[in-house]
N, C-alpha and C. Protein backbone atom coordinates (compact mmCIF):
# COMPACT_ATOMS: atom_id res chain seq x y z
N UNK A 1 95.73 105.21 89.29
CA UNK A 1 94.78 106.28 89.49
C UNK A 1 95.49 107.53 90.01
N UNK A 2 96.45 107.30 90.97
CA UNK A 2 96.76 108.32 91.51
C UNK A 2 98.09 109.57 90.26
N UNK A 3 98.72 108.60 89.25
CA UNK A 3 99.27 109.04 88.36
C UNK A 3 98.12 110.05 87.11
N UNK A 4 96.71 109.39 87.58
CA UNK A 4 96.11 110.13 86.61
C UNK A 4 96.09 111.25 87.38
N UNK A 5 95.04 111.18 88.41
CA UNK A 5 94.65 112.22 89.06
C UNK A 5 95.89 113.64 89.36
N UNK A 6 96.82 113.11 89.71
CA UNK A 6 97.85 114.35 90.26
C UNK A 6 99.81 114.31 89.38
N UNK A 7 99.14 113.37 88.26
CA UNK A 7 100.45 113.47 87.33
C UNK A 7 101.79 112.99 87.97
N UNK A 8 101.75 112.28 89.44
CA UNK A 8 102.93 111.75 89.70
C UNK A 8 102.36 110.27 90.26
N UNK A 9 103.36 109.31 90.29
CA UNK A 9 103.14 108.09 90.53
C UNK A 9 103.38 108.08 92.58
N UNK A 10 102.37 107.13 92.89
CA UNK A 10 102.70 106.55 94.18
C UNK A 10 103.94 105.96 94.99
N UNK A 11 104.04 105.81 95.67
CA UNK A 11 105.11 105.00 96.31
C UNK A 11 105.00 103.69 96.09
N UNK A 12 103.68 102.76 95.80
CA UNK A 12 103.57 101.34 95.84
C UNK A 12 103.15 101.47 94.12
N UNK A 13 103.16 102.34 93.33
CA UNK A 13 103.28 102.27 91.47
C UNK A 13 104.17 101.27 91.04
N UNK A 14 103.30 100.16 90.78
CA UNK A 14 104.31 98.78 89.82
C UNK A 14 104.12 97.37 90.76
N UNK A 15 103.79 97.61 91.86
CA UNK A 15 103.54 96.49 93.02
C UNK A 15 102.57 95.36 91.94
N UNK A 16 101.59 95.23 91.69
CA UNK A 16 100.68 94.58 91.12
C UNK A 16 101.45 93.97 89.78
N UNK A 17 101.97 95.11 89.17
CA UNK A 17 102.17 94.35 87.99
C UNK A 17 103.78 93.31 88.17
N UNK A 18 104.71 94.24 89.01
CA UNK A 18 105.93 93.46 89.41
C UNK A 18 105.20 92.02 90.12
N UNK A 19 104.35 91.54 91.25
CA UNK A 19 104.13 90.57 91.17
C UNK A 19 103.46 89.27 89.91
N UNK A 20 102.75 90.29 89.54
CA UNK A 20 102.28 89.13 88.29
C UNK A 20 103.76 88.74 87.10
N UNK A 21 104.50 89.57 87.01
CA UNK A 21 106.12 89.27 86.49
C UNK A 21 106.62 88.47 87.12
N UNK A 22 106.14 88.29 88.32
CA UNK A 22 107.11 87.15 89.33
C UNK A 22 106.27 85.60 89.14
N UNK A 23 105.27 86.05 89.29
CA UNK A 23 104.49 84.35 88.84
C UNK A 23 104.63 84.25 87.50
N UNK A 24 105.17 85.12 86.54
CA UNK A 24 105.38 84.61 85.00
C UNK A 24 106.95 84.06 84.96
N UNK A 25 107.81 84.12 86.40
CA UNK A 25 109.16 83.74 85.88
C UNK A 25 109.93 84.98 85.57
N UNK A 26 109.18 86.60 85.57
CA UNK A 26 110.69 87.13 85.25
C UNK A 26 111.12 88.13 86.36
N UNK A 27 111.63 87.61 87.07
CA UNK A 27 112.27 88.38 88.24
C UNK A 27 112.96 89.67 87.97
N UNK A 28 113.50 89.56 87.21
CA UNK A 28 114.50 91.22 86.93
C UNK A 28 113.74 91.70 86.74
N UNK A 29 112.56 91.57 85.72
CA UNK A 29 112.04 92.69 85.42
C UNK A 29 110.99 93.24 86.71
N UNK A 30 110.82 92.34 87.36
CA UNK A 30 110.05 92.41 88.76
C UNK A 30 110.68 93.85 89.67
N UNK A 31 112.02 93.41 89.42
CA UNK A 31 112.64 93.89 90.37
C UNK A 31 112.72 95.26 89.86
N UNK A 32 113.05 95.36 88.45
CA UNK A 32 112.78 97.08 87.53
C UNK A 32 111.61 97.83 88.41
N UNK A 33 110.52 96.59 87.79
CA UNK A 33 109.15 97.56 88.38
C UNK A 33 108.61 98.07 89.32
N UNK A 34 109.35 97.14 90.28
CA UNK A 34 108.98 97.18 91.87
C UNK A 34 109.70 97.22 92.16
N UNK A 35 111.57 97.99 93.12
CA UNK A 35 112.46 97.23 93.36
C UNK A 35 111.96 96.47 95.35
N UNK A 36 111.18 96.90 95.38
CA UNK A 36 110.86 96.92 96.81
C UNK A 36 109.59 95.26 96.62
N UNK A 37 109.47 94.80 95.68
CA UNK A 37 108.56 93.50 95.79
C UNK A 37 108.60 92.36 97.02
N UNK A 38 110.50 92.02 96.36
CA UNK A 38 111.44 91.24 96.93
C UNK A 38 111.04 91.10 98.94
N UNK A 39 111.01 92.37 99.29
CA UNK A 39 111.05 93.16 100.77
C UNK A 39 109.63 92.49 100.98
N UNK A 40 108.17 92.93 100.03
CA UNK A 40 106.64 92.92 100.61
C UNK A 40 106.94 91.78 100.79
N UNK A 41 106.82 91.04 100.00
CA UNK A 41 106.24 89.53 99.83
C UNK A 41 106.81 88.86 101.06
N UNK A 42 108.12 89.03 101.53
CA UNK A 42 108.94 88.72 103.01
C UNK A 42 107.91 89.31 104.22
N UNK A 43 107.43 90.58 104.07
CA UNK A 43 106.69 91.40 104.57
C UNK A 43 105.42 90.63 105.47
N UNK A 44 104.83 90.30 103.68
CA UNK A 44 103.25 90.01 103.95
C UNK A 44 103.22 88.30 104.39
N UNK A 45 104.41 87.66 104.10
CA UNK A 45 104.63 86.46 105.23
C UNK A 45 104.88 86.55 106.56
N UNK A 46 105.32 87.54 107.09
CA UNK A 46 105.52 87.68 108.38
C UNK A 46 104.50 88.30 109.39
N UNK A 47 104.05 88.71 108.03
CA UNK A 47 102.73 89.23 108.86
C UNK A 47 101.29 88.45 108.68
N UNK A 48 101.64 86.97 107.92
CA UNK A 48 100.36 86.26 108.03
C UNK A 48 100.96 85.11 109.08
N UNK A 49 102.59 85.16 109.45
CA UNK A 49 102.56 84.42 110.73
C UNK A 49 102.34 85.31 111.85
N UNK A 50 102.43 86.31 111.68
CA UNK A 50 102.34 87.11 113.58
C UNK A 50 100.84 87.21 113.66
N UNK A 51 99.94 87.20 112.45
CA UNK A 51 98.00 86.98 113.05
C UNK A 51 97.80 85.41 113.03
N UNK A 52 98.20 84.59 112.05
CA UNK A 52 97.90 83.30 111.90
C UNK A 52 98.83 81.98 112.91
N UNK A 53 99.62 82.71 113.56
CA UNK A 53 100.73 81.03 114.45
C UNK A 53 100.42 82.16 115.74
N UNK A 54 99.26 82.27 116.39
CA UNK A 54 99.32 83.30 118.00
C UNK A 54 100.46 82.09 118.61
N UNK A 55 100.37 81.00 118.76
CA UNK A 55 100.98 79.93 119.60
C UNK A 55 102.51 80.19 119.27
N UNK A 56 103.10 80.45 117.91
CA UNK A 56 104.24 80.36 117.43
C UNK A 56 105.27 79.16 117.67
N UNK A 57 104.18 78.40 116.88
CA UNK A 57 104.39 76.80 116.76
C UNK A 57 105.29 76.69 115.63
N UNK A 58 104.97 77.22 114.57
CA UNK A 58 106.02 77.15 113.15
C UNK A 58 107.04 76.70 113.49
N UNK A 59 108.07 78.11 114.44
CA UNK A 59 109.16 77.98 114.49
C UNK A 59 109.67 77.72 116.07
N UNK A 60 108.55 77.24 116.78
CA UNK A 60 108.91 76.46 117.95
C UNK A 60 109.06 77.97 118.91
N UNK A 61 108.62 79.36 118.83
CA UNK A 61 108.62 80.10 119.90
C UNK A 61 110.04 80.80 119.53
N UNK A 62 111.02 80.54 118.52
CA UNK A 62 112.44 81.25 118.51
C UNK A 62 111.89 82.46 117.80
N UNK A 63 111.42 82.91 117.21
CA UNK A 63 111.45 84.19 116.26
C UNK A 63 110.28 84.73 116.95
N UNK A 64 111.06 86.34 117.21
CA UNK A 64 109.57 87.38 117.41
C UNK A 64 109.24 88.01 116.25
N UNK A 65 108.15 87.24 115.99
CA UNK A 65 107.55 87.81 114.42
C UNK A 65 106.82 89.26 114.40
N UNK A 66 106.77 90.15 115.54
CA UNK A 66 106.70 91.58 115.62
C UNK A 66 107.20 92.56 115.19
N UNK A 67 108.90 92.28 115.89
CA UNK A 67 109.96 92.63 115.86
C UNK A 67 110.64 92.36 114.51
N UNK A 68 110.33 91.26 113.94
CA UNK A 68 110.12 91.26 112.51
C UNK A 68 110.16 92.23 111.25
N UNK A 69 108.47 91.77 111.68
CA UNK A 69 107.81 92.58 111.13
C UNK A 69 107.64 94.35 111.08
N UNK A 70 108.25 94.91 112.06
CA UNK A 70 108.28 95.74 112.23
C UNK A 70 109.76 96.48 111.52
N UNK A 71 110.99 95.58 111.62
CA UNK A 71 112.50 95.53 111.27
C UNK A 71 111.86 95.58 109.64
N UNK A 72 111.02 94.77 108.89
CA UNK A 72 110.64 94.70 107.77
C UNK A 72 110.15 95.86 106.88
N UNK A 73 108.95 96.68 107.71
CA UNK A 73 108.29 97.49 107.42
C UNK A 73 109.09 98.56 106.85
N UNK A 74 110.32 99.02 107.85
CA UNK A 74 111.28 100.13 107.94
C UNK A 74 112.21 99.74 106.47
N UNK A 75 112.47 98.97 106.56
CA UNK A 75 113.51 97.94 105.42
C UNK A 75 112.77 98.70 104.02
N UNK A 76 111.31 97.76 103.85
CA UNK A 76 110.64 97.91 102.96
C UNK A 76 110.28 99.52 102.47
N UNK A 77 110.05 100.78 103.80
CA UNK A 77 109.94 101.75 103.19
C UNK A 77 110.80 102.73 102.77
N UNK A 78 111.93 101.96 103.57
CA UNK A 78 113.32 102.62 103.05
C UNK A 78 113.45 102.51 101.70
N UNK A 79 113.68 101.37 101.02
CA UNK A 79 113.48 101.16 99.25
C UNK A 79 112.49 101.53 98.82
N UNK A 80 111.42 101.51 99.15
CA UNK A 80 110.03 102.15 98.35
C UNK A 80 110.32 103.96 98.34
N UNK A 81 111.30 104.46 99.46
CA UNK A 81 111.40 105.78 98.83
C UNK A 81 112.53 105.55 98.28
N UNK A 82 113.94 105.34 98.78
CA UNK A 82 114.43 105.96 97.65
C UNK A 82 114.33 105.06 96.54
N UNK A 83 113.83 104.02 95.62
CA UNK A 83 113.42 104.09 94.46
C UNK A 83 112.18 105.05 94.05
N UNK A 84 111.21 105.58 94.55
CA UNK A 84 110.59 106.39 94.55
C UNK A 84 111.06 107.71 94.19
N UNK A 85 111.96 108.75 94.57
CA UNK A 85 112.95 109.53 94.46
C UNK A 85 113.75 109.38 93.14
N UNK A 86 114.11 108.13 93.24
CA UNK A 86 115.24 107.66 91.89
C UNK A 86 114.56 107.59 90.42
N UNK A 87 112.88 107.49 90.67
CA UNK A 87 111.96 107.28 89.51
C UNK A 87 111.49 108.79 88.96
N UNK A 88 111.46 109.57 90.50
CA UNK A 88 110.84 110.62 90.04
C UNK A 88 112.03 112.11 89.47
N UNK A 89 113.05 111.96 90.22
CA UNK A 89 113.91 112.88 89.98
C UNK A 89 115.34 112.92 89.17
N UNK A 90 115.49 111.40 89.47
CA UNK A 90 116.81 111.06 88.72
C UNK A 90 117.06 110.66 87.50
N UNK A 91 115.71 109.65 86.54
CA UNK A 91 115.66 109.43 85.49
C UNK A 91 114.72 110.22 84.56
């Protein structure tokens, strides 16, 4: 939508379809579409243990899944721009 509306693509443009490439088996091309998939999906696990394990039983109390998650976020928007940048200006 947002490619219609204002003629440039989003920062998260290809997320949806790069995952459904990943449950079909083709990872590269996952990684074309999204290169930042790889990062969420790490992402959105860490962040269904830091609401879902309050006890942080999983991993016995060793991992701060905040600190994580937070180390993640930065990770993840670091690649979401510059492939973002690399989509819009370089090719």
């Amino acid at each position: 939508m947002n490619k219609d509306l204002f003629g440039i693509e989003c920062l998260g443009c290809g997320a949806q379809r790069a995952f459904l490439l990943i449950l079909n088996g083709d990872f590269f091309a996952a990684f074309i579409m999204f290169p930042a998939i790889y990062t969420t999906i790490i992402l959105f696990f860490f962040i269904s243990l830091l609401i879902f394990d309050k006890k942080q039983k999983i991993f016995k109390g060793k991992l701060n899944y905040h600190k994580i998650v937070v180390k993640l976020v930065v990770i993840n928007a670091v690649i979401m721009l510059f492939s973002y940048i690399y989509k819009q200006f370089l090719t």
